[in-house]
Structures are given as C-alpha cells and as structure tokens.
Protein backbone atom coordinates (compact mmCIF):
# COMPACT_ATOMS: atom_id res chain seq x y z
CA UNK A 1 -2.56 2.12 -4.29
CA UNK A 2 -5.48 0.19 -3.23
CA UNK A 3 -9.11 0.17 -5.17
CA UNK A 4 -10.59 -2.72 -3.06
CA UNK A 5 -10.17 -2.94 0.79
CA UNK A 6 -8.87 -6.23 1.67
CA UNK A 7 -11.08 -8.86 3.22
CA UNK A 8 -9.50 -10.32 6.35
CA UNK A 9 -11.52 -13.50 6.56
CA UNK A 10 -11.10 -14.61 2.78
CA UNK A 11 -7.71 -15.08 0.22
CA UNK A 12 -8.71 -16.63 -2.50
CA UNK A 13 -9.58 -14.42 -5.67
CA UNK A 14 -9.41 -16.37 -8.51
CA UNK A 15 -11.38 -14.04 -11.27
CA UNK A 16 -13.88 -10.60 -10.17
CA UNK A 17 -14.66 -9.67 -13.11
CA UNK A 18 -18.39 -10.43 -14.06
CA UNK A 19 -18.47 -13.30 -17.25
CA UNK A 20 -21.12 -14.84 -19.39
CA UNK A 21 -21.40 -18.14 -20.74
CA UNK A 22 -19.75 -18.60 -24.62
CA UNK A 23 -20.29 -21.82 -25.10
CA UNK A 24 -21.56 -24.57 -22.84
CA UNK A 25 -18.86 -25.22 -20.21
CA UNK A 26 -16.86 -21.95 -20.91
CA UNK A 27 -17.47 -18.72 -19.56
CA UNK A 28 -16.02 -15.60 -20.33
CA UNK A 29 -15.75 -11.53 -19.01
CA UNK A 30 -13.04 -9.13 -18.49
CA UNK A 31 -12.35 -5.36 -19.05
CA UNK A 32 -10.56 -2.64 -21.01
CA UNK A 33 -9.03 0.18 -19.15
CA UNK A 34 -7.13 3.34 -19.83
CA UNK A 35 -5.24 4.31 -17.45
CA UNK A 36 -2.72 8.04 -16.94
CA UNK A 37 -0.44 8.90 -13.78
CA UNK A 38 1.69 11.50 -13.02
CA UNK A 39 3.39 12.69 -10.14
CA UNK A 40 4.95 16.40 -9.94
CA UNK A 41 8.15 14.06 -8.56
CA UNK A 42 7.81 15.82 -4.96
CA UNK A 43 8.40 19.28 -6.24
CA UNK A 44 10.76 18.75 -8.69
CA UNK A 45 8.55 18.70 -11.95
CA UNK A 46 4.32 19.61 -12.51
CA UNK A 47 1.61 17.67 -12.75
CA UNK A 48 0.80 16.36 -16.22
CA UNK A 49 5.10 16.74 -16.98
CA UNK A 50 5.81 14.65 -19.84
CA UNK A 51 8.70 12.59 -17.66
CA UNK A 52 6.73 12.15 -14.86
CA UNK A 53 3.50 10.97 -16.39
CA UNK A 54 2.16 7.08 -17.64
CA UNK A 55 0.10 6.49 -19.86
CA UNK A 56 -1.33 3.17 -21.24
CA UNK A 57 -4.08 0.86 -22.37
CA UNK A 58 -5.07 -2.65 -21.44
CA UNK A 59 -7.29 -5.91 -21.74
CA UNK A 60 -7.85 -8.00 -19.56
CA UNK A 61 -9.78 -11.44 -20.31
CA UNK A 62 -10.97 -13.95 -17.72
CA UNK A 63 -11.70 -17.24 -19.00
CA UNK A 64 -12.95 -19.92 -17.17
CA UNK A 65 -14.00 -23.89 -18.52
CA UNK A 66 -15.11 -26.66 -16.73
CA UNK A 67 -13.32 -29.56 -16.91
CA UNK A 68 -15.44 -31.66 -14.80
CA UNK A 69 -17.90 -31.26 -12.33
CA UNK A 70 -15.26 -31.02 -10.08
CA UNK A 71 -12.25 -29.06 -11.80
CA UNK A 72 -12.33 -25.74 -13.52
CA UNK A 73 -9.29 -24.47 -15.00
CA UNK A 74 -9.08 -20.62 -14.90
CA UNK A 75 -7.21 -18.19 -17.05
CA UNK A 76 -6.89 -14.60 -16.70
CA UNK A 77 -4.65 -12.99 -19.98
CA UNK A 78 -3.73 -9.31 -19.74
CA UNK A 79 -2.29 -7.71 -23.28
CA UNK A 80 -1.31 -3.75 -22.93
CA UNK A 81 0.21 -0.96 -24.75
CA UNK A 82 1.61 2.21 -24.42
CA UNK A 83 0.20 5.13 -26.05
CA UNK A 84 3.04 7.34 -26.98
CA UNK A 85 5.79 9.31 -25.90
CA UNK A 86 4.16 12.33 -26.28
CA UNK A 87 1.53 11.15 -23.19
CA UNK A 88 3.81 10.25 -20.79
CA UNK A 89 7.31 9.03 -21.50
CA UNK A 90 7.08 6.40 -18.78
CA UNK A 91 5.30 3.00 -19.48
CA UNK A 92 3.33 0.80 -17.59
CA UNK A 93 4.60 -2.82 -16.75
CA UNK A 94 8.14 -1.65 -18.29
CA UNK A 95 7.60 -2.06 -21.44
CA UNK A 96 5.72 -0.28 -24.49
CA UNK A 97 3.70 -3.33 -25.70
CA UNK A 98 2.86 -7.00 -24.48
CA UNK A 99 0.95 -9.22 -23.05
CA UNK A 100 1.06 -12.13 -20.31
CA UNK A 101 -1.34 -14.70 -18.58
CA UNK A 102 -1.48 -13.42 -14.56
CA UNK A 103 -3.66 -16.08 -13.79
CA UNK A 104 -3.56 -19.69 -14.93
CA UNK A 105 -4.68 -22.53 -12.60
CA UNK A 106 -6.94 -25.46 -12.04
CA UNK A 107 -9.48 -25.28 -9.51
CA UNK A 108 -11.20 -28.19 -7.92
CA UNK A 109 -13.96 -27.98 -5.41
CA UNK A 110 -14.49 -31.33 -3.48
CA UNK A 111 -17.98 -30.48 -1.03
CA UNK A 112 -16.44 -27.73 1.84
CA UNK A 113 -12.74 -27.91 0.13
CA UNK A 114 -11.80 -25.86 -2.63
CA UNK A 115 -8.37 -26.46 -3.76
CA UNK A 116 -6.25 -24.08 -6.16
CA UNK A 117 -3.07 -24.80 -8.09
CA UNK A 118 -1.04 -22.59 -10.51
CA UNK A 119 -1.32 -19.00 -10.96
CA UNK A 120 -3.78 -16.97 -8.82
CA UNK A 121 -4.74 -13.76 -6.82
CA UNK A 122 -4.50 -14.45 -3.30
CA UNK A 123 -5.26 -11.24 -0.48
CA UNK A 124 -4.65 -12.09 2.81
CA UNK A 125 -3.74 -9.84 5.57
CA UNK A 126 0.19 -9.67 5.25
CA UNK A 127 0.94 -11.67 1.73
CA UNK A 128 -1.09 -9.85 -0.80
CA UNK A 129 -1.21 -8.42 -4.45
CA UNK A 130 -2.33 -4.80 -5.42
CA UNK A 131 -5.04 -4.23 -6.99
CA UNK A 132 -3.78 -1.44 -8.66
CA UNK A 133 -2.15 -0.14 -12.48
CA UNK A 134 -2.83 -2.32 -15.65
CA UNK A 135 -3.08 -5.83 -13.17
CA UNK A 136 -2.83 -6.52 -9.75
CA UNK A 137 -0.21 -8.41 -8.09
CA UNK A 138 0.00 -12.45 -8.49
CA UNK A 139 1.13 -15.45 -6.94
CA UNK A 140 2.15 -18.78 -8.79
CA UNK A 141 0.03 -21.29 -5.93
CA UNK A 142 -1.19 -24.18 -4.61
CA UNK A 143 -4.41 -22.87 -1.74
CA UNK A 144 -6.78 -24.74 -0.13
CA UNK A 145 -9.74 -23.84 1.46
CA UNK A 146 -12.04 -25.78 4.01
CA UNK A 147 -15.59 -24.52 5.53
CA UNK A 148 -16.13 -28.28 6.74
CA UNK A 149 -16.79 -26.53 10.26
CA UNK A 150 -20.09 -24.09 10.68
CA UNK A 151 -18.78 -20.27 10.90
CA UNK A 152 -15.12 -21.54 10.51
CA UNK A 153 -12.81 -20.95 7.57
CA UNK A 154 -9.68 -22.67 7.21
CA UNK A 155 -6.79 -21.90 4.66
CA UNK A 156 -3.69 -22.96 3.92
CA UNK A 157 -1.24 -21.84 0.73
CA UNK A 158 1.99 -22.60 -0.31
CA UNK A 159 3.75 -20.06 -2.40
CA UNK A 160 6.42 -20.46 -4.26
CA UNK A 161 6.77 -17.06 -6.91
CA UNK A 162 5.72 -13.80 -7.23
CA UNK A 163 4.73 -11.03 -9.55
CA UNK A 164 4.68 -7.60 -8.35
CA UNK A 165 2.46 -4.47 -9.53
CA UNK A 166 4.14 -3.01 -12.87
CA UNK A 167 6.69 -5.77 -13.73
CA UNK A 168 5.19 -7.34 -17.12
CA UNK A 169 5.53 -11.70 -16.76
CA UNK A 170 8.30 -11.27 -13.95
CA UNK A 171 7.34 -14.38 -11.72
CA UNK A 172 10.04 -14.08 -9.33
CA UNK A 173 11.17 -17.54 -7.60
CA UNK A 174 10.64 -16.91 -3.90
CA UNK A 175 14.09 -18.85 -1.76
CA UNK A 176 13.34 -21.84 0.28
CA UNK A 177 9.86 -22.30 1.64
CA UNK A 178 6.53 -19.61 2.13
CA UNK A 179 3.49 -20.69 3.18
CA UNK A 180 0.72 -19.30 5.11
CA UNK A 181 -2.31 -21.09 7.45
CA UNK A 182 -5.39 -19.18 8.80
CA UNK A 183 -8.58 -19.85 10.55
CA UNK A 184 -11.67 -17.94 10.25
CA UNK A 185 -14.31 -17.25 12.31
CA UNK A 186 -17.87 -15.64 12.03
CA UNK A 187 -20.69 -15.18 14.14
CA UNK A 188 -20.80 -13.17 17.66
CA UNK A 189 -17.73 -11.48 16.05
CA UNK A 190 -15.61 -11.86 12.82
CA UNK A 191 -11.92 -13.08 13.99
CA UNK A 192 -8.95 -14.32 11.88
CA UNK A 193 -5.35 -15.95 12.91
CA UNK A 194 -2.64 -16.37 10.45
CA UNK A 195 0.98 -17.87 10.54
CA UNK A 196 2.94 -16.77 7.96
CA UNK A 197 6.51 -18.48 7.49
CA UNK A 198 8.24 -16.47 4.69
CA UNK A 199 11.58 -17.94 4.23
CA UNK A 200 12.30 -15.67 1.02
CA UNK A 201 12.07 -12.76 3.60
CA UNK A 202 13.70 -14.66 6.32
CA UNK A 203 10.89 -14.27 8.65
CA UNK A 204 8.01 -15.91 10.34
CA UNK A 205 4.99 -14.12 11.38
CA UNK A 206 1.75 -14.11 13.73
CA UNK A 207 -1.37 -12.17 12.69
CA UNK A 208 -4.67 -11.93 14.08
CA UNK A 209 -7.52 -9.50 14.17
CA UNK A 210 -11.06 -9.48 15.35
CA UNK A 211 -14.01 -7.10 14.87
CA UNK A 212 -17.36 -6.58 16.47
CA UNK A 213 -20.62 -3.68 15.48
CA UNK A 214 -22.75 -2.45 18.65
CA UNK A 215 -25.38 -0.29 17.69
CA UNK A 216 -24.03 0.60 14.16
CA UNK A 217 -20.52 0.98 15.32
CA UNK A 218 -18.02 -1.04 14.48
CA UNK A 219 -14.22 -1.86 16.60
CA UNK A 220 -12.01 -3.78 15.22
CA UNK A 221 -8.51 -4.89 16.96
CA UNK A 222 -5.19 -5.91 15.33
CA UNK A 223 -2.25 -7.36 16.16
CA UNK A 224 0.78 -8.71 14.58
CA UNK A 225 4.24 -9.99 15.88
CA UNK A 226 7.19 -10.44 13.05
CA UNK A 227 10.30 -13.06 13.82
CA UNK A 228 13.11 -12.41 12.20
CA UNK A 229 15.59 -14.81 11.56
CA UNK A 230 18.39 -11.84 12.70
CA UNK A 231 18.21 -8.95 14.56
CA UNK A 232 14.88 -7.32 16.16
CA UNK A 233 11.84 -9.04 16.01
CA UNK A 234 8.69 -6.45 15.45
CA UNK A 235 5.75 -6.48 17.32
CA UNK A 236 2.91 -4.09 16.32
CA UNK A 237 -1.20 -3.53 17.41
CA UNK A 238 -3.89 -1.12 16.08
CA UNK A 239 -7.37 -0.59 16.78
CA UNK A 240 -10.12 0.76 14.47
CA UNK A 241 -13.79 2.83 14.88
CA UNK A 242 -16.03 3.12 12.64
CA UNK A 243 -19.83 4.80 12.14
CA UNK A 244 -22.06 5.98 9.98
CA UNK A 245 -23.51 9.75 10.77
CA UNK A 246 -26.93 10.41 7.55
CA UNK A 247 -24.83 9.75 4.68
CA UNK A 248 -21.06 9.52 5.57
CA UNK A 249 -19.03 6.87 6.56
CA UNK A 250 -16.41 7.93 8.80
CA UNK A 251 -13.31 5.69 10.60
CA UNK A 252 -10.49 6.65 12.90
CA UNK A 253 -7.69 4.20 12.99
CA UNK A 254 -4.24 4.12 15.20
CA UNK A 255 -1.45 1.89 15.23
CA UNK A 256 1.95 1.20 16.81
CA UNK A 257 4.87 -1.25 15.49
CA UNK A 258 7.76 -1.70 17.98
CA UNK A 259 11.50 -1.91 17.36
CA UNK A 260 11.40 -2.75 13.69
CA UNK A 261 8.94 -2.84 10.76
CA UNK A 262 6.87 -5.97 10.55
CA UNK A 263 7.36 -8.48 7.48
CA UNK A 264 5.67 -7.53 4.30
CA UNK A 265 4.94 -9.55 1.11
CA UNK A 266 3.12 -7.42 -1.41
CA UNK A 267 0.51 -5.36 0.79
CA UNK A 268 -0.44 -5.32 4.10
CA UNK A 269 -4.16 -4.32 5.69
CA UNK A 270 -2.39 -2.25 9.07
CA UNK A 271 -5.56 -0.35 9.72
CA UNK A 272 -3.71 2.93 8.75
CA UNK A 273 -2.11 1.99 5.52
CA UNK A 274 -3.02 4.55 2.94
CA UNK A 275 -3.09 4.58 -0.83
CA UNK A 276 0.99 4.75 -1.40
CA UNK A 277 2.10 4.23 3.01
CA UNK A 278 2.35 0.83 4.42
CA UNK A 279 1.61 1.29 8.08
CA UNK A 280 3.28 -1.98 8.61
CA UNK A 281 7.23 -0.12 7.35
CA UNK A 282 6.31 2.90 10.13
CA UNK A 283 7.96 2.37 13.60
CA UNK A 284 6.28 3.87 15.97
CA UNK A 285 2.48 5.46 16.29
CA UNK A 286 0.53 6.05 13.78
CA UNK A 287 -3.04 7.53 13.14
CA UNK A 288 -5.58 7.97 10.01
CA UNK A 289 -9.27 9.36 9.64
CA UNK A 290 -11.27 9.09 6.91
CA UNK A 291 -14.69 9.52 5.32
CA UNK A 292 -16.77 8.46 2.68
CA UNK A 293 -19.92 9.43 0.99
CA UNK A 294 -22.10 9.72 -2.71
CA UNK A 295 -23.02 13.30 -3.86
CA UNK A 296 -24.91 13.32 -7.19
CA UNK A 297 -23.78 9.51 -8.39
CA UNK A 298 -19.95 9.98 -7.72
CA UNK A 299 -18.56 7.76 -4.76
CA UNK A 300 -16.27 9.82 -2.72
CA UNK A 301 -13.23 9.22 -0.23
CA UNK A 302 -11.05 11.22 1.78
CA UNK A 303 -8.61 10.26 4.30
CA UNK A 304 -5.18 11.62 6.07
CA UNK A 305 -2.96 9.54 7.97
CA UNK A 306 0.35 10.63 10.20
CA UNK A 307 3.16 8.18 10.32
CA UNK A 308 6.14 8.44 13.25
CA UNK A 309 8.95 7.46 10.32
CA UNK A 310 7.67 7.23 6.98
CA UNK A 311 5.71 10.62 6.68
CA UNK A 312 2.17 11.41 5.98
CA UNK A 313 -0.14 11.14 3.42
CA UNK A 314 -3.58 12.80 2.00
CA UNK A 315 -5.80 11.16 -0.49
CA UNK A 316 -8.52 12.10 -2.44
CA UNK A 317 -10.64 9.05 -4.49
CA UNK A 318 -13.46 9.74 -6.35
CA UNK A 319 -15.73 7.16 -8.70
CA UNK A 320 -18.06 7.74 -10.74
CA UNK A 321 -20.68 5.22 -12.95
CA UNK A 322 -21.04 6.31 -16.40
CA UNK A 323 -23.52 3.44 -17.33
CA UNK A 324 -24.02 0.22 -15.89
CA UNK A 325 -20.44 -1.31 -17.50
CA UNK A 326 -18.64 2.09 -17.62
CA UNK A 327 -16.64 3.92 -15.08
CA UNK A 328 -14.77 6.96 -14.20
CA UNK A 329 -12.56 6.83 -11.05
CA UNK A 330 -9.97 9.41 -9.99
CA UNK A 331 -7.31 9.39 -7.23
CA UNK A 332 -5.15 12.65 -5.88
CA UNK A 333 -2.16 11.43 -3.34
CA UNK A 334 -0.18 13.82 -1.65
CA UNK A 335 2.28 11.63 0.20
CA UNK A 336 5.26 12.60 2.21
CA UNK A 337 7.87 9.26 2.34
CA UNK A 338 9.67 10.76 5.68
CA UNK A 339 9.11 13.67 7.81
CA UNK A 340 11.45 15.99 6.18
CA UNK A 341 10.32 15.47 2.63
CA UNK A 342 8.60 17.36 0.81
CA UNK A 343 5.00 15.96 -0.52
CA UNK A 344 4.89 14.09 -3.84
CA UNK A 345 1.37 14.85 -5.19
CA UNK A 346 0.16 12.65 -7.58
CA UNK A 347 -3.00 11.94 -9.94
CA UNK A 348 -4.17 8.53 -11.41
CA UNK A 349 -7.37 8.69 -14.07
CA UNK A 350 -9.07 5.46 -15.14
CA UNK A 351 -11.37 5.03 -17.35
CA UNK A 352 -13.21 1.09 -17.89
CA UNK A 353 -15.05 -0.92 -19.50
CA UNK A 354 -16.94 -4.48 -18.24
CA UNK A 355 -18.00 -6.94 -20.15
C-alpha cells in the first residue's frame, strides 16, 4: 500500500509535490490522478469484476503563502469523483463526489526549529499515514523540529486526530493524550529512538533502529518493545541486508514480534512489511526478499515476504515516466491474510499528472 519507503530519521511532510511561484509570496503545484483497483476478492470474483473494482479521479492542490519571514501557512485541498458505476461499483473515499482540505497548517521556522500546527503529513516509524489511493493518511498536529545540535535531529509531536486512507474529511478525535519524541542521529551510522505514548490505543511504545554501509552493503537493525496498558506487552527485532549486484538492488529482511502484535497507528516501517501486510500485526518470524531494477525506462520491484500468523504476500510494482510530469505506475498484490486463506490478487493502475 506503500509508494514511498518511509524515512526513519525525518516526520515531517508538509507538501511533496513540486510548486511554482503565482504571485509573489504564494506558491502553488499539485497533481491529477486516475486511479482503478480491483481485487478478484480472494477467489470469489475476477479481476476487473464490476463489484470488486474502484475507480476514480482526483486533484490535488498544494498551496503555500508566506505570511512572514518566519510563518508560512500551508494548504493542501483534494476534490475527487467517481467515474461511474459501470467502472467499478465501489468508490474511493466513500463517496461518489467531494472534496476536503488534508492539509491546513501554519508553519514557522525560527533558525534550527521548525514548528508545525494544524493539519499535516507526518511519517515516522510507528505513527504514520499511507501514501496510497486518492490521498494519503493525515494528522491534525502541532510538531516541532530542532537540528540545534550538529548530526542530531530532535522531534517532538502531539497528535490529537486522525484521518485514515479512503475515509473522505473523517478527522477522527484520538482519546486522551498521543504524542511522540525522537532523536536523530547521522554520521558514522544513521540511528533513531522514538517514544511513542498512544493513549487512544492504550499503549506506550519504544522504537529504535540504526543502520550502517561497508563496502556498498548496507545492515540495518530494528527493534521495538510495545506496553500495553492490559495484557501482554510485545516485544519485537528485525535486521535488514542490502546490496547492489550491476543493476539490481536486492534486500533480505527478517523479523520476530513476541507474545503479541506491537502498537500500530496508521503504518509501520517493520523491515518486512509489504504492500497490504504489516509485519508489526505478525507474531512470530517473519522473512521478505526483494529486488529492484530499470529495464527500458520502467522502474521495477518485486518482493515476497512469509509471515508466522498473518500469511504471505507477493508483489509486483512497476513505474514508468511518460514525460517529465507524466507517469504510469502499476502494482499486482497477491496477499494471503492467514495461512489457510486463499490469496487475494489484486491490481492498482495510476495514471498522473504534476504540475
């Protein structure tokens, strides 16, 4: 379900699409995107089936104006529509038509601190929005961010709704208190610590990773350790290798999580999560390969991951540039959501436009 892998030193996303200035102070970009999926509902339908397919349009707008110097208020406004019964008789963000702002803050950057309040992306290891469908997942916000210290990030963010992937303006109030604090660091090796304390969830949470290339390989270590406020507590590790061999990138990942899945708000970055599997919901070991190369202009992915509880899954993602502002991009998922299932394959086509 993911596009973009996450970065595990930064959160704060507040606009990526590319913009150009309108008028003085004002900038302006966005996109336009068709989008179809369709699932053959694990067996039980076909590809392309009328009541297993989606089909829609959308535009997104980023707008950003400077207040001062100092402050910038940021808007991001996403209007969509469904294109017909006859293409699909689901629709995208349930409903057939609308439109609603997913991000909408003011952002003030004071020398190393950059401080965020209102609506915004954030994509942190363990509290996260997809990047996937019409418009990824958003928060409602108040982050900061310090880089007072040399090769040191700080963050902290306290969140108080969300809006998950394909749910139109549904800001959901999150109960009580959720915030999150992180440090950064970068140099000999890249290495990041969060606390999470997710009382919507009932939860707190330890995560920390770091990451290290000898020779043009690349390890990586993870670990995470879930308290919950009842019950067991979760405690899970991975490690990750990656290399490039000519023209391929290739990665082999494994994780275990212990006694219970680990908390969860959004998406998480458990080495081997897949497009549709959280590795973070699998108890138990885990595993995932996957390469990556570019034949004839078209970027091209392929990956398979086993999971203990929660099945397996094989994906297929291919991209392709029709001009500098126009792309192609296909994804095939065959995912199994427990051992005994049997696979739901799925394809998503997407067609956009920058500007």
């Amino acid at each position: 379900m993911k596009f973009t892998k996450l970065s595990l030193i930064t959160v704060l996303a507040v606009s990526t699409m590319t913009t150009i200035a309108v008028a003085g102070d004002t900038t302006v970009g966005g996109k336009a995107q068709v989008y179809y999926y369709t699932t053959d509902g694990a067996g039980t339908s076909d590809l392309g089936s009328n009541g297993t397919s989606a089909t829609g349009t959308a535009v997104t707008l980023d707008v950003a104006h400077k207040l001062s110097n100092a402050i910038t208020a940021n808007f991001t406004a996403v209007g969509y529509t469904h294109l017909g019964d006859d293409m699909g008789a689901n629709k995208f963000e349930a409903s057939k038509a609308d439109g609603f702002f997913n991000v909408a803050n003011l952002t003030g950057s004071f020398g190393d601190t950059t401080v965020v309040a209102g609506r915004q992306l954030l994509a942190t290891p363990m509290l996260a929005g997809f990047d996937w469908l019409l418009a990824p997942g958003s928060f409602e916000a108040a982050t900061l961010v310090n880089k007072s210290m040399d090769k040191f990030t700080f963050i902290a963010s306290y969140i108080n709704k969300y809006r998950g992937n394909n749910t139109g303006d549904n800001f959901v109030r999150l109960a009580d208190d959720n915030y999150a604090f992180s440090a950064g660091y970068s140099d000999v090796v890249d290495a990041n610590l969060w606390f999470y304390n997710i009382d919507a969830l009932n939860y707190t949470q330890v995560y920390g990773d770091v990451s290290k290339e000898f020779n043009g390989v690349s390890i990586s270590g993870q670990g995470v350790k879930t308290n919950y406020d009842t019950g067991l507590d979760s405690t899970g590790y991975g490690l990750k290798v990656g290399m490039a061999l000519s023209s391929v990138d290739m990665s082999v990942a494994y994780n275990h999580m212990e006694d219970r899945a680990a908390g969860l708000l959004g998406v998480d970055s458990v080495y081997t999560t897949s497009w549709n599997s959280f590795a973070s919901q699998d108890v138990g070991d885990s595993w995932k390969v996957d390469a990556s190369t570019e034949i004839a202009g078209v970027s091209a992915t392929a990956s398979y991951a086993d999971y203990e509880t929660i099945g397996s899954e094989f994906d297929v993602i291919l991209g392709y540039g029709l001009t500098e502002n126009t792309s192609l991009d296909a994804i095939y998922s065959s995912t199994k959501y427990a051992e005994s299932d049997t696979a739901d394959n799925a394809l998503e086509l997407i067609g956009t436009y920058t500007f």
